[in-house]
Protein backbone atom coordinates (compact mmCIF):
# COMPACT_ATOMS: atom_id res chain seq x y z
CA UNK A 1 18.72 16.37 -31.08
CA UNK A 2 16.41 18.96 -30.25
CA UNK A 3 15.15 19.95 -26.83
CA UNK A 4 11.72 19.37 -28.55
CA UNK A 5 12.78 15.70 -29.19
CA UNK A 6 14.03 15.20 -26.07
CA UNK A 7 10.91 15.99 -24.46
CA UNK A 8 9.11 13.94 -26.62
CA UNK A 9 11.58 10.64 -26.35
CA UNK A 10 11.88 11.20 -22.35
CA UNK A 11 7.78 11.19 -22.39
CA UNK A 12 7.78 7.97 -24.52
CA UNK A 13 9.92 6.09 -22.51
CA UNK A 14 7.48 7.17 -19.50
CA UNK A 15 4.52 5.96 -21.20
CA UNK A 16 6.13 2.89 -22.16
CA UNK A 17 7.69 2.08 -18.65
CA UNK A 18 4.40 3.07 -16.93
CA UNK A 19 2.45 0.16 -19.78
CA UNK A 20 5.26 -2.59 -19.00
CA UNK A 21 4.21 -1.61 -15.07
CA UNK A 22 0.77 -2.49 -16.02
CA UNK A 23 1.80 -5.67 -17.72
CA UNK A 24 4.05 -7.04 -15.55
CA UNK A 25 6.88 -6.90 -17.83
CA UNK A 26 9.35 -5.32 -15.26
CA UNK A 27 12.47 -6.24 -17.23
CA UNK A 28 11.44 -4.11 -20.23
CA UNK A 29 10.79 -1.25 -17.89
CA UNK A 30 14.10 -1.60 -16.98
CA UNK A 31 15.34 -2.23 -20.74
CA UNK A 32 13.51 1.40 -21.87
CA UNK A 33 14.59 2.61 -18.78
CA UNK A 34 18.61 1.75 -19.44
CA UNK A 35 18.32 2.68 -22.84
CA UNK A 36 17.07 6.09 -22.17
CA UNK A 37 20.10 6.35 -19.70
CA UNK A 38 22.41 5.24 -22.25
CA UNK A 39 20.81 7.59 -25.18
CA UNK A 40 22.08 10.42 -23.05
CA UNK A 41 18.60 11.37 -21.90
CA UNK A 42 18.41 13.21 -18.27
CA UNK A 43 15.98 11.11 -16.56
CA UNK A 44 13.96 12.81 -13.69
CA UNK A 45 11.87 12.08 -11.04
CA UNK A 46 9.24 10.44 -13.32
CA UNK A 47 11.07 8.03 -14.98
CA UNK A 48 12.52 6.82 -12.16
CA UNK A 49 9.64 6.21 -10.03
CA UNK A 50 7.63 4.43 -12.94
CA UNK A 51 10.82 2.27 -13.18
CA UNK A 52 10.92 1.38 -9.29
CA UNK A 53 6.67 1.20 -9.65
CA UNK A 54 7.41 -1.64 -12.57
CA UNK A 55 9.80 -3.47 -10.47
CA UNK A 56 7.64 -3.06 -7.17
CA UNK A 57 4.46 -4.60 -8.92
CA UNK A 58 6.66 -7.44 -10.27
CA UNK A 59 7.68 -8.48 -6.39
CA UNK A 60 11.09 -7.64 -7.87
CA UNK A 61 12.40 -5.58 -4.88
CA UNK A 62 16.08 -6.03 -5.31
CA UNK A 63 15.82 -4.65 -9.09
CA UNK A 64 13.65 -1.25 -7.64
CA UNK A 65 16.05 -0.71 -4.83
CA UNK A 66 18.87 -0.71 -7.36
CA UNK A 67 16.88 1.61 -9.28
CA UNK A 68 16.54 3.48 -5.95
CA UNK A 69 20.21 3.77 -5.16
CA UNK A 70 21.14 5.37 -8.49
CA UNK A 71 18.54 7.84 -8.25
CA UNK A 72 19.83 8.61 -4.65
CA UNK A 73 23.25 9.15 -6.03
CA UNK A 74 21.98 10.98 -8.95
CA UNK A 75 19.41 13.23 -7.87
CA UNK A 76 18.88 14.84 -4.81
CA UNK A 77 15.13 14.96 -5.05
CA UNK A 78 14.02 11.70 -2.96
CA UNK A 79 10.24 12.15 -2.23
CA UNK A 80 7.44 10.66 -1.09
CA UNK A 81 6.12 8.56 -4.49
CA UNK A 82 9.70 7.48 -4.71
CA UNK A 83 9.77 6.10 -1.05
CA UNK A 84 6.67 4.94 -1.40
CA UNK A 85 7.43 2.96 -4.54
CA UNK A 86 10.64 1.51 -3.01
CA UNK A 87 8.93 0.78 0.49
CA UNK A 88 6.18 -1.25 -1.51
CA UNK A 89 8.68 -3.16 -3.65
CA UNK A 90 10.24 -4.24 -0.52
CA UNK A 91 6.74 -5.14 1.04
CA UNK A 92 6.05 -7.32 -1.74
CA UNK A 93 9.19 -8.70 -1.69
CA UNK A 94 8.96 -10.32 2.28
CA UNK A 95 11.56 -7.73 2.92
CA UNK A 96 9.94 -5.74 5.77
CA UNK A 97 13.54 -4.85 7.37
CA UNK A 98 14.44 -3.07 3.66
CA UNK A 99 10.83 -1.46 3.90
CA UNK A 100 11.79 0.07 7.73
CA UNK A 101 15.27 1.36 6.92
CA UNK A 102 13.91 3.13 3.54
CA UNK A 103 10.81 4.56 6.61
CA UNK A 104 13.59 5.26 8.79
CA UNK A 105 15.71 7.35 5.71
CA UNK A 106 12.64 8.52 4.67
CA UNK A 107 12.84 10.35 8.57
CA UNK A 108 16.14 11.96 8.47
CA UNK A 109 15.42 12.93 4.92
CA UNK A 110 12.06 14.48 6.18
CA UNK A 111 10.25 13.27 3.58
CA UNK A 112 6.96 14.11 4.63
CA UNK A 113 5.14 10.36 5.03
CA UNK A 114 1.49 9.87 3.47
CA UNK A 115 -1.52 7.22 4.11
CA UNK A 116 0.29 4.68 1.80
CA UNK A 117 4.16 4.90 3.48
């Protein structure tokens, strides 16, 4: 597969985990989300914080903290949409002691906070 095609999958599976967000259909953001994993597609930044989004909208704040812990362990590059995303899952979730230890990471990580963390 071409880089080319790549590009163009990895921006598919974006635009269709960013529509399930908008639908509520968190478990098929997950589904495009673990296929494009298991297709051998690198998945940045992007893809993971539409995934955690998904999940966050959906109250389901144990699936976008998953999603948060491999992205930890996969990429470096925690910022402030990602926190954000993960800190609102929680939120939604009743889990306001998940929200302050992901504010308190977010701190030692000096991830510069914003008007919505």
């Amino acid at each position: 597969m071409g880089q080319q095609e790549l590009e163009v999958g990895l921006t598919a599976c974006i635009a269709a985990i960013a529509a399930c967000e908008r639908g509520g259909q968190w478990a098929r953001a997950l589904l495009f989300f673990c296929a494009t994993l298991q297709g051998g597609t690198e998945c940045g930044t992007i893809t993971h914080n539409a995934t955690i989004s998904a999940c966050a909208k959906s109250s389901e704040w144990e699936q976008a903290m998953h999603v948060f812990s491999w992205m930890a362990l996969l990429l470096a590059e925690l910022g402030t949409v990602t926190f954000g995303a993960a800190i609102s899952a929680c939120e939604k979730g009743g889990e306001w002691e998940h929200s302050l230890q992901l504010f308190t990471a977010m701190a030692l990580r000096q991830v510069r906070s914003n008007t919505i963390t």
